[in-house]
PDB file of N, CA and C in Angstrom:
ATOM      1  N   UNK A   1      -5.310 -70.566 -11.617  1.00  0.00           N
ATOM      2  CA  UNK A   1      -4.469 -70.802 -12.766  1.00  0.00           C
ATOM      3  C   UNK A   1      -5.277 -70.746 -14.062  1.00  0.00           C
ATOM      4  N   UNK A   2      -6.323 -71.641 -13.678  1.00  0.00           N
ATOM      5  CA  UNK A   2      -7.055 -71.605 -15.027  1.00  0.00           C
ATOM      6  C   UNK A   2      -7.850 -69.976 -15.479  1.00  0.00           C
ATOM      7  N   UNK A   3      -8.358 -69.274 -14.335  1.00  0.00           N
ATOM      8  CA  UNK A   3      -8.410 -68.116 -14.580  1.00  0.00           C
ATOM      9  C   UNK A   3      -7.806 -67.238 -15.005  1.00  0.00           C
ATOM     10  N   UNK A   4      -6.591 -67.137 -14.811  1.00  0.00           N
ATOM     11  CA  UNK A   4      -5.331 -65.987 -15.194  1.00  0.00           C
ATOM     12  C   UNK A   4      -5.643 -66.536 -16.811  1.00  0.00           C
ATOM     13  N   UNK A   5      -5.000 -68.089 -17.340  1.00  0.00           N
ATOM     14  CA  UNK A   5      -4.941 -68.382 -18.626  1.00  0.00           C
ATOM     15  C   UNK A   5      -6.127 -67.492 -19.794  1.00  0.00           C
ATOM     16  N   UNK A   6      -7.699 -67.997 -18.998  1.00  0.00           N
ATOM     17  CA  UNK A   6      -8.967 -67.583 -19.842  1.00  0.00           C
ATOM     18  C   UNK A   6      -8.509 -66.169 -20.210  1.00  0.00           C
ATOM     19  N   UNK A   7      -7.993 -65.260 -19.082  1.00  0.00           N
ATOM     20  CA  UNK A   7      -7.880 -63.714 -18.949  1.00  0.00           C
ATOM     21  C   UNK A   7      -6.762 -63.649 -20.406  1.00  0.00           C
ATOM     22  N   UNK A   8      -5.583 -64.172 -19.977  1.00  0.00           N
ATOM     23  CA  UNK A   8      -4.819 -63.988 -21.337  1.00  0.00           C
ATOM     24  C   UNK A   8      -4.957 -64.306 -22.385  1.00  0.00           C
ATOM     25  N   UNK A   9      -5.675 -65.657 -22.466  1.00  0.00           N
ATOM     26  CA  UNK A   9      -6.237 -65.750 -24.139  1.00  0.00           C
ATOM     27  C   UNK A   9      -7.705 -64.745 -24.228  1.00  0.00           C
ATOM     28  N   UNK A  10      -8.730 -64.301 -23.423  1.00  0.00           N
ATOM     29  CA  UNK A  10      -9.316 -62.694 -23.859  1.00  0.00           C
ATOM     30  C   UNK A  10      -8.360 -62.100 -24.701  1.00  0.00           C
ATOM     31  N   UNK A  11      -7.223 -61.544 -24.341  1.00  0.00           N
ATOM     32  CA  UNK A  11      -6.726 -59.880 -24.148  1.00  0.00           C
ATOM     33  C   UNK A  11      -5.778 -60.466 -25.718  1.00  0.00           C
ATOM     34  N   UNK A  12      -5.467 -61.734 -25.641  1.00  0.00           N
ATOM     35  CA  UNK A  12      -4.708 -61.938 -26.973  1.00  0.00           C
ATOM     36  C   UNK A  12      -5.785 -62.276 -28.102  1.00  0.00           C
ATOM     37  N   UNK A  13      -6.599 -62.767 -27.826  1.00  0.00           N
ATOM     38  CA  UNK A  13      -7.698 -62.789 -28.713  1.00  0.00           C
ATOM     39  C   UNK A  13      -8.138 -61.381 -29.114  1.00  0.00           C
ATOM     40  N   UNK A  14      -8.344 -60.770 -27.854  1.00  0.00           N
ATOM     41  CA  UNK A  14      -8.776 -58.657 -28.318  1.00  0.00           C
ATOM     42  C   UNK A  14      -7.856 -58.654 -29.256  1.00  0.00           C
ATOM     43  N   UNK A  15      -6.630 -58.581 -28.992  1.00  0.00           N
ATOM     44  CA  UNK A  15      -5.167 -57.599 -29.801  1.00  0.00           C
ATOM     45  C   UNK A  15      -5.004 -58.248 -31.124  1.00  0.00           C
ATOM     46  N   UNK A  16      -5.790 -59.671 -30.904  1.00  0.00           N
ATOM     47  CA  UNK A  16      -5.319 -60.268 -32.436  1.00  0.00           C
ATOM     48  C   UNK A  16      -6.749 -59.878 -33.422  1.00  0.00           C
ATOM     49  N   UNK A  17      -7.813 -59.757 -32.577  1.00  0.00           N
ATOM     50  CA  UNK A  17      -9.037 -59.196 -33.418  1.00  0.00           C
ATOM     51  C   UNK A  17      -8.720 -57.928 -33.730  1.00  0.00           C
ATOM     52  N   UNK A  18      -8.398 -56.783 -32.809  1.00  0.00           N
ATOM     53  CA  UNK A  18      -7.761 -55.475 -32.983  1.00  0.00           C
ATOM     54  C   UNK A  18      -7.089 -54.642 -34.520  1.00  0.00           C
ATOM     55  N   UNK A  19      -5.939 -56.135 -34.588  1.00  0.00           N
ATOM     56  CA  UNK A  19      -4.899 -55.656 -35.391  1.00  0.00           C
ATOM     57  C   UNK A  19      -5.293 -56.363 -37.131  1.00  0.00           C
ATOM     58  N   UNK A  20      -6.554 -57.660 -37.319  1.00  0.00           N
ATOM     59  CA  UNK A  20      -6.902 -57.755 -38.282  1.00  0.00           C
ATOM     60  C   UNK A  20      -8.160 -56.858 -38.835  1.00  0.00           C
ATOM     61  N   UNK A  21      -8.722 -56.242 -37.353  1.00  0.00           N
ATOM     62  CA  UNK A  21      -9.814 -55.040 -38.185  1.00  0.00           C
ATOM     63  C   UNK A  21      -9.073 -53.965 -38.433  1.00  0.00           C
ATOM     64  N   UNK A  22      -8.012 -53.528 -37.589  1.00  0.00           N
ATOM     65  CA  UNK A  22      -6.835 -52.356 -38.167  1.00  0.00           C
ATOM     66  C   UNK A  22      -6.202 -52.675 -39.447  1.00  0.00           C
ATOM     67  N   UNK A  23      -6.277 -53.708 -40.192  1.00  0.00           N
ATOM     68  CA  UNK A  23      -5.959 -54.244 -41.265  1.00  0.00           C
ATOM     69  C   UNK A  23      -6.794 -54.284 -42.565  1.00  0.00           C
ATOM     70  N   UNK A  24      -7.800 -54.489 -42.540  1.00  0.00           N
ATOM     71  CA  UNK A  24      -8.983 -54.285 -43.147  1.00  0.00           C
ATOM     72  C   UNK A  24      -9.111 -52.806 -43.011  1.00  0.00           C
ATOM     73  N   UNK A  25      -9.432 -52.286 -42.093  1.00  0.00           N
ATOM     74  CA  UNK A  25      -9.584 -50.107 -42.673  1.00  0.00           C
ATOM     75  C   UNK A  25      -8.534 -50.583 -43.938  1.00  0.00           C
ATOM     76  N   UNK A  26      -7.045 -50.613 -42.924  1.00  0.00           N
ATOM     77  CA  UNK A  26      -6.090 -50.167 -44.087  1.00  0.00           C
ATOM     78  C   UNK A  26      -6.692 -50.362 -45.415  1.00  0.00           C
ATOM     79  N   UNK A  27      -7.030 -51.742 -46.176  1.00  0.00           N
ATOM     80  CA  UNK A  27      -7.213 -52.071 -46.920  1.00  0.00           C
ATOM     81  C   UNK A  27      -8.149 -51.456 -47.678  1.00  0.00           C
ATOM     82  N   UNK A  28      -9.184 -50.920 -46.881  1.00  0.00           N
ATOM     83  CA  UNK A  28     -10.345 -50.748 -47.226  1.00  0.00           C
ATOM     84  C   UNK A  28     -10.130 -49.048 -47.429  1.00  0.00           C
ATOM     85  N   UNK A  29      -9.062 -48.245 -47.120  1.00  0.00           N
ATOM     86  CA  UNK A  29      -8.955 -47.159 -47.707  1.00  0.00           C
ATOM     87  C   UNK A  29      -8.043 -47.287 -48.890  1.00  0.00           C
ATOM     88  N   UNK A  30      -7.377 -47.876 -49.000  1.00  0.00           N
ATOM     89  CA  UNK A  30      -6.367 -47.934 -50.245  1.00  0.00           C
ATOM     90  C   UNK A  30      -6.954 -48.737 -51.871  1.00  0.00           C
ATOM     91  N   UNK A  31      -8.117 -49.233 -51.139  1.00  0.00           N
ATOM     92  CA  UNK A  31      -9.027 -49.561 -52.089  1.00  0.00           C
ATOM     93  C   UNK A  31      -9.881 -48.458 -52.891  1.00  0.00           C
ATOM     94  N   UNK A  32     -10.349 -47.422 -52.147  1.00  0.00           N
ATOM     95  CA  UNK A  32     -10.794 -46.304 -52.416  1.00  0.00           C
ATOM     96  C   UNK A  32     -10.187 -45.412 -53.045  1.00  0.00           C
ATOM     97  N   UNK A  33      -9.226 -45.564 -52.293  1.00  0.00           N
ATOM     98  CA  UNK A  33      -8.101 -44.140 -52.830  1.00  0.00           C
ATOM     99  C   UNK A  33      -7.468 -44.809 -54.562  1.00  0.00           C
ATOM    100  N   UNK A  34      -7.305 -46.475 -54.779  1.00  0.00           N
ATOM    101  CA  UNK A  34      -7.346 -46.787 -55.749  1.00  0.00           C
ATOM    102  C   UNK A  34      -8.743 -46.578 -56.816  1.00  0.00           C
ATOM    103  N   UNK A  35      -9.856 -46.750 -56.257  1.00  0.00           N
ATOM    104  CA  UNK A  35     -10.722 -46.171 -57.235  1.00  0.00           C
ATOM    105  C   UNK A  35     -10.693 -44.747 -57.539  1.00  0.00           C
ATOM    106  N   UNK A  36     -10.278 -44.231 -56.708  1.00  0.00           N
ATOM    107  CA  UNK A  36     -10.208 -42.769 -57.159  1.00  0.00           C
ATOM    108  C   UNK A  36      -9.205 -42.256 -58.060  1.00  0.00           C
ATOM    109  N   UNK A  37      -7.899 -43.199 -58.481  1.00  0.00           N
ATOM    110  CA  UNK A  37      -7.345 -42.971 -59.008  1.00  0.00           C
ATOM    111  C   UNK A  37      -7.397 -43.364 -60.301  1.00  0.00           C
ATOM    112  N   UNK A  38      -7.989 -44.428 -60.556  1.00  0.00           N
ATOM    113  CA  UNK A  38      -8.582 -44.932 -61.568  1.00  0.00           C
ATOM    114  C   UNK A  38      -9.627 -44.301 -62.695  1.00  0.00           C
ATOM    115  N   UNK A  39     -10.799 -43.386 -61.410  1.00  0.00           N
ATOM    116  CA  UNK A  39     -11.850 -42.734 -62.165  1.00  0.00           C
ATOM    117  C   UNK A  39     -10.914 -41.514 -62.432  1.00  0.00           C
ATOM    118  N   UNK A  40      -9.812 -40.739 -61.824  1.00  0.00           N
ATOM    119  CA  UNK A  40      -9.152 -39.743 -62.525  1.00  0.00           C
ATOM    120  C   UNK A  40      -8.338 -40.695 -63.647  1.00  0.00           C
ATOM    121  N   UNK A  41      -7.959 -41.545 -63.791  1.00  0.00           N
ATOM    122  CA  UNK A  41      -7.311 -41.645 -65.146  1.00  0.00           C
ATOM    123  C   UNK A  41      -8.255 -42.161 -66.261  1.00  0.00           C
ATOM    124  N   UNK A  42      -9.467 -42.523 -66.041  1.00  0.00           N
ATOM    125  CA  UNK A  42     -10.541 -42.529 -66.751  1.00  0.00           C
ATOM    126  C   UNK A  42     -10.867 -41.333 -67.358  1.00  0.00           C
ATOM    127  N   UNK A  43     -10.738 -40.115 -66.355  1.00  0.00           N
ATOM    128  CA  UNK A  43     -11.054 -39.005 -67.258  1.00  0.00           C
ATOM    129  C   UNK A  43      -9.980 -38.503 -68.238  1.00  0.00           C
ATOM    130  N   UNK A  44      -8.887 -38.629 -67.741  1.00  0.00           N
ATOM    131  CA  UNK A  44      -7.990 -38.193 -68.532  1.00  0.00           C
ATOM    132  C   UNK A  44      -7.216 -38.845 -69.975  1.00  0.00           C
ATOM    133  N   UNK A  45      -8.240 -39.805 -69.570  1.00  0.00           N
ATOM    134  CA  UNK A  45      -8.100 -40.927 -70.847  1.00  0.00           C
ATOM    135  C   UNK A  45      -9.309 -40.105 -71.886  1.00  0.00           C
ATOM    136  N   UNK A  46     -10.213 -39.780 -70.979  1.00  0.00           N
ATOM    137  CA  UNK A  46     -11.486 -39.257 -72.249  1.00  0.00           C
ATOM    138  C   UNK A  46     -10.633 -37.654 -72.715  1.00  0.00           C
ATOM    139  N   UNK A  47     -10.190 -37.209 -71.432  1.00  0.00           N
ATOM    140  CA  UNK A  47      -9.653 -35.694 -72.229  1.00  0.00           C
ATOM    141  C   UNK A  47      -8.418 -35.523 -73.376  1.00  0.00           C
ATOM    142  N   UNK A  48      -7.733 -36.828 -73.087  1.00  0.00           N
ATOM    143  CA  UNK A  48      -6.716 -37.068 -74.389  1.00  0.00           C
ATOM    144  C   UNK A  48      -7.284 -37.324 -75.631  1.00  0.00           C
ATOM    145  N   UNK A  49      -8.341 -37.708 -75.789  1.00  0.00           N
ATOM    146  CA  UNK A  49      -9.386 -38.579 -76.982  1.00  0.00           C
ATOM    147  C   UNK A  49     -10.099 -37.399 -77.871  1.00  0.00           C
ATOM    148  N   UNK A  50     -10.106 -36.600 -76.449  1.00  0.00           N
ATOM    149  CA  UNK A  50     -11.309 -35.378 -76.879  1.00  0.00           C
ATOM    150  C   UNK A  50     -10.497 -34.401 -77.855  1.00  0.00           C
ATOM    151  N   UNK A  51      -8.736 -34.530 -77.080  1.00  0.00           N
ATOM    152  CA  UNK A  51      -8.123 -33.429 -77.868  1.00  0.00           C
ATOM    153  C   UNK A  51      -7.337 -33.668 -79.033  1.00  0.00           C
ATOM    154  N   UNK A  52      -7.479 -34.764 -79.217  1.00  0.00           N
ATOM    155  CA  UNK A  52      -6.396 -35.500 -80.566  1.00  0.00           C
ATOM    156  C   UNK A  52      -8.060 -35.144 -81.647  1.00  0.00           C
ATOM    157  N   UNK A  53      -9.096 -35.380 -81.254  1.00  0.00           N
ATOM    158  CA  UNK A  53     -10.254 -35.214 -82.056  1.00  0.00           C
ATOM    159  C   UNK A  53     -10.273 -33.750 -82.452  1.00  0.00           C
ATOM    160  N   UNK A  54      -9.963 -32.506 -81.527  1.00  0.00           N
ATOM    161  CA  UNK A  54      -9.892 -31.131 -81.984  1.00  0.00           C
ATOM    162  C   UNK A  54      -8.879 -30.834 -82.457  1.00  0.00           C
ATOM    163  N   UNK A  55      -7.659 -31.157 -82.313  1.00  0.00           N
ATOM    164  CA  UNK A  55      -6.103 -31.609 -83.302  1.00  0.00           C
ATOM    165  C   UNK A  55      -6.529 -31.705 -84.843  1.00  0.00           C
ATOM    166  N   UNK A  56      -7.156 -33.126 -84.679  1.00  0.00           N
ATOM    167  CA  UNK A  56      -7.979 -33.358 -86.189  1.00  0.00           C
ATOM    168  C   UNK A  56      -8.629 -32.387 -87.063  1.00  0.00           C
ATOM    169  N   UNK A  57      -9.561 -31.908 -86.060  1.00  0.00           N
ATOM    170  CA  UNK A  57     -10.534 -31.016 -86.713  1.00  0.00           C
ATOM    171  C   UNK A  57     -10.023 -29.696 -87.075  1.00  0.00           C
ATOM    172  N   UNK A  58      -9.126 -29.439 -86.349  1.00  0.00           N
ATOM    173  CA  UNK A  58      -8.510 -28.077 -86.584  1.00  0.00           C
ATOM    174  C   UNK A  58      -6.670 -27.959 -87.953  1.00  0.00           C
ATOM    175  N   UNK A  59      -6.470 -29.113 -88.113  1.00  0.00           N
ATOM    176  CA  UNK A  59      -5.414 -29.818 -89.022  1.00  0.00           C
ATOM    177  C   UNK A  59      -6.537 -29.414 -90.310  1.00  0.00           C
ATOM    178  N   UNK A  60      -7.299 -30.127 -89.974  1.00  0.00           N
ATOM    179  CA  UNK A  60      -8.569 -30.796 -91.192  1.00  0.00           C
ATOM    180  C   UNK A  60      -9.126 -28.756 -91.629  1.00  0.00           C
ATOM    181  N   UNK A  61      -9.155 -27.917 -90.771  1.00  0.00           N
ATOM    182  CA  UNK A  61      -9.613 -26.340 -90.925  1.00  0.00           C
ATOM    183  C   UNK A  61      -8.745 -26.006 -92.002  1.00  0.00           C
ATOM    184  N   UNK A  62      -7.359 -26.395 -90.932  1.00  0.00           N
ATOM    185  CA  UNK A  62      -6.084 -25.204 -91.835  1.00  0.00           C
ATOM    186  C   UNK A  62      -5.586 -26.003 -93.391  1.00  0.00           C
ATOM    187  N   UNK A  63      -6.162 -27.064 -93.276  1.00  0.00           N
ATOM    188  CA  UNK A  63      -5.885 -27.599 -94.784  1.00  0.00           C
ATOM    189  C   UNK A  63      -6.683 -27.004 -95.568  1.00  0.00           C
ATOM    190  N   UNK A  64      -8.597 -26.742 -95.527  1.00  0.00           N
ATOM    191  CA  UNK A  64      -8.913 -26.562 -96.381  1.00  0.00           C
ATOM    192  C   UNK A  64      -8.726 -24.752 -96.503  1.00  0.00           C
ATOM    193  N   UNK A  65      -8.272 -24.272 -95.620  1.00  0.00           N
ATOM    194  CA  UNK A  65      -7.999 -22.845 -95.844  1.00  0.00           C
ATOM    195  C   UNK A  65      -7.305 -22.641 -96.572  1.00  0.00           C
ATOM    196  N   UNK A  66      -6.034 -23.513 -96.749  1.00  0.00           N
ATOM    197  CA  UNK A  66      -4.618 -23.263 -97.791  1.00  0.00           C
ATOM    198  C   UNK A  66      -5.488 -23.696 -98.927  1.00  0.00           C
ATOM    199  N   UNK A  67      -6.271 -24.659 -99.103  1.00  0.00           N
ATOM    200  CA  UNK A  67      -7.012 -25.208-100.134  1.00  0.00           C
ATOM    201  C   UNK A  67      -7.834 -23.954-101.266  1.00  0.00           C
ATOM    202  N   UNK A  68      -8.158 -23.304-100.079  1.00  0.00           N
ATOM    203  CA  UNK A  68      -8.937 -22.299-100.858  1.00  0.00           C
ATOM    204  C   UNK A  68      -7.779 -20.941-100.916  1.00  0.00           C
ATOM    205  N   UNK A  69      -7.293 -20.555-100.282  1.00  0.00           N
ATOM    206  CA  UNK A  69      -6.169 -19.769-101.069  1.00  0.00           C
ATOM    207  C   UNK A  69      -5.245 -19.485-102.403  1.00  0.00           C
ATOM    208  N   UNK A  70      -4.726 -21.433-102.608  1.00  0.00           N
ATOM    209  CA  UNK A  70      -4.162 -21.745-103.491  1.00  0.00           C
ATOM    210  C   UNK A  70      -4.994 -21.774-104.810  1.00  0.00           C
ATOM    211  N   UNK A  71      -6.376 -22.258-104.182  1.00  0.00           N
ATOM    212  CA  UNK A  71      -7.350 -22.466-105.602  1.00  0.00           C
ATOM    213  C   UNK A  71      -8.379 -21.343-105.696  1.00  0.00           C
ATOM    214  N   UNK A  72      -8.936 -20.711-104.602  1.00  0.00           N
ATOM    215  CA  UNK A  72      -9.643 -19.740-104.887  1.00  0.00           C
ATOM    216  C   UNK A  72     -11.029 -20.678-105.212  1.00  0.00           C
ATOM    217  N   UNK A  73     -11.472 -21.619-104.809  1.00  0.00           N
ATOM    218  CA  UNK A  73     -12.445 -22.125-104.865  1.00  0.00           C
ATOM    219  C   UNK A  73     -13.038 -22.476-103.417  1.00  0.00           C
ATOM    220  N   UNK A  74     -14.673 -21.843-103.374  1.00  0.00           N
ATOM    221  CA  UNK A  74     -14.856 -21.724-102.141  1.00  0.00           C
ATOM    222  C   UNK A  74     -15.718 -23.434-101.381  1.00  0.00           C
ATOM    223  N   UNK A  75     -15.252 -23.784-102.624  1.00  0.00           N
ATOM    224  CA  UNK A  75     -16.321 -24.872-102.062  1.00  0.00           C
ATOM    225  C   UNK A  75     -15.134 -25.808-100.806  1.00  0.00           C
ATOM    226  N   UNK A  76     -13.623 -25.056-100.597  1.00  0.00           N
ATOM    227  CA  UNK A  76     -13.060 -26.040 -99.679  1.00  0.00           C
ATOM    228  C   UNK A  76     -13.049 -25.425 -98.207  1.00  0.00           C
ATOM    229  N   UNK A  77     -14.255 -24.460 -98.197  1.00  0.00           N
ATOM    230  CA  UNK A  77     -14.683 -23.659 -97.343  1.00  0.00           C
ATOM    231  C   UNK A  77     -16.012 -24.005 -96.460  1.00  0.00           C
ATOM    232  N   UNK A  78     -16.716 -24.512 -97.340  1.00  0.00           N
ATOM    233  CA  UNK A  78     -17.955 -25.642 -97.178  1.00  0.00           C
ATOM    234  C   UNK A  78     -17.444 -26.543 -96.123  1.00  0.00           C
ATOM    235  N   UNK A  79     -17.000 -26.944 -95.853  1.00  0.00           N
ATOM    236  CA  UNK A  79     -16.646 -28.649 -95.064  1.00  0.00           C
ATOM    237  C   UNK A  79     -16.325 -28.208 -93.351  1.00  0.00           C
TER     238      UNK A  79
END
């Protein structure tokens, strides 16, 4: 009697160790797959930054071009 018992608390002890290390992977990939999603929106946080900055710079071109059209002075050509 007492043997059969030891045998079943083994095999429930296995299935219950089993299903909390099958629990942990889980975790432990969705953790990853969350950093990975993170370092892609990290970048795409820098590539939005990068392009509102060439937006600027290129706003900031076509102004002084009209600048120098209208005035014929080249110094808004300089910048």
């Amino acid at each position: 009697m007492i043997r059969g018992l030891a045998r079943r608390m083994v095999v429930a002890s296995t299935m219950v160790a089993m299903i909390i290390a099958a629990a942990f992977v889980v975790l432990i990939r969705k953790i990853n797959n969350m950093s990975h999603w993170t370092q892609a929106a990290n970048d795409s946080q820098t590539v939005l930054v990068l392009a509102q900055d060439v937006e600027r710079l290129i706003s900031d071109v076509q102004t002084n071009e009209r600048s120098f059209v209208l005035t014929g002075q080249s110094s808004y050509l300089e910048t």
